[in-house]
Every structure is written in structure tokens, then in C-alpha cells.
Protein backbone atom coordinates (compact mmCIF):
# COMPACT_ATOMS: atom_id res chain seq x y z
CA UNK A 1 34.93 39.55 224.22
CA UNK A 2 31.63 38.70 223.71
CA UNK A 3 30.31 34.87 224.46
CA UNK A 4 27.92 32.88 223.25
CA UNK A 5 24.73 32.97 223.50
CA UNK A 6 25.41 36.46 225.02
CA UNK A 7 22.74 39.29 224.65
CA UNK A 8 23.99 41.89 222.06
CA UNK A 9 23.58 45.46 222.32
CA UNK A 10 20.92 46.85 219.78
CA UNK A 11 22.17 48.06 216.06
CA UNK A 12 22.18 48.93 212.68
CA UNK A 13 23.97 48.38 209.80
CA UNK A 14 23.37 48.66 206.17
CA UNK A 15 22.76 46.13 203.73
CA UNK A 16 24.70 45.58 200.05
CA UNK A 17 21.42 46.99 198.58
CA UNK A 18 21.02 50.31 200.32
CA UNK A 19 18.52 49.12 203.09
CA UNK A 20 19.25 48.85 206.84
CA UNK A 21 19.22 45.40 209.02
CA UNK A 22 18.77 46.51 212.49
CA UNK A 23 18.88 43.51 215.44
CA UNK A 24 15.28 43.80 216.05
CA UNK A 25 14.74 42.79 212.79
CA UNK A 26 16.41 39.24 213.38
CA UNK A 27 15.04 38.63 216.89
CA UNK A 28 14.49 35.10 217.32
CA UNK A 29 16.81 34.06 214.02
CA UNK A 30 19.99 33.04 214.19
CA UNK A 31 22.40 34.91 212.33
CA UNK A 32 26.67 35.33 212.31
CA UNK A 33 27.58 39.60 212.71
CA UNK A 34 31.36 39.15 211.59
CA UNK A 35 34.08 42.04 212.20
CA UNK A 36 37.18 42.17 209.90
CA UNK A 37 39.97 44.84 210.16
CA UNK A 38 39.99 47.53 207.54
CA UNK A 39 41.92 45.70 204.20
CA UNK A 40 45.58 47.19 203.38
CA UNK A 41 45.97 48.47 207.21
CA UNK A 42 49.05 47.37 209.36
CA UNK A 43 48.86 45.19 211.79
């Protein structure tokens, strides 16, 4: 589990309008990354 204020590992993800957010890109902001299970899966 990761802990705050922990160093992340570098990534990329893309954005609701096509582009790609990449960590570098928010170095010294703060910002939430939030994971969420696949919807309709078990469990």
C-alpha cells in the first residue's frame, strides 16, 4: 500500500479528451490518482 507523501513510480494515463497526463507533468502540484475496480465485476 502506498503512504503518504510516498514517491510514486512514473506514468501515464489518458485524459477524457484524448490527451495524455503523465506524472512529470504534475511535479510539484498536488493532485488525487484514484483506482476503482472494473464496474459489474464480482467481488
Amino acid at each position: 500500500m502506498i503512504q503518504e507523501a510516498e514517491s510514486m513510480v512514473e506514468f501515464s494515463l489518458p485524459a477524457h479528451d484524448g490527451s495524455v497526463v503523465r506524472s512529470s507533468d504534475l511535479a510539484g502540484r498536488a493532485y488525487l490518482l484514484y483506482f476503482y475496480p472494473k464496474a459489474n465485476t464480482p467481488g
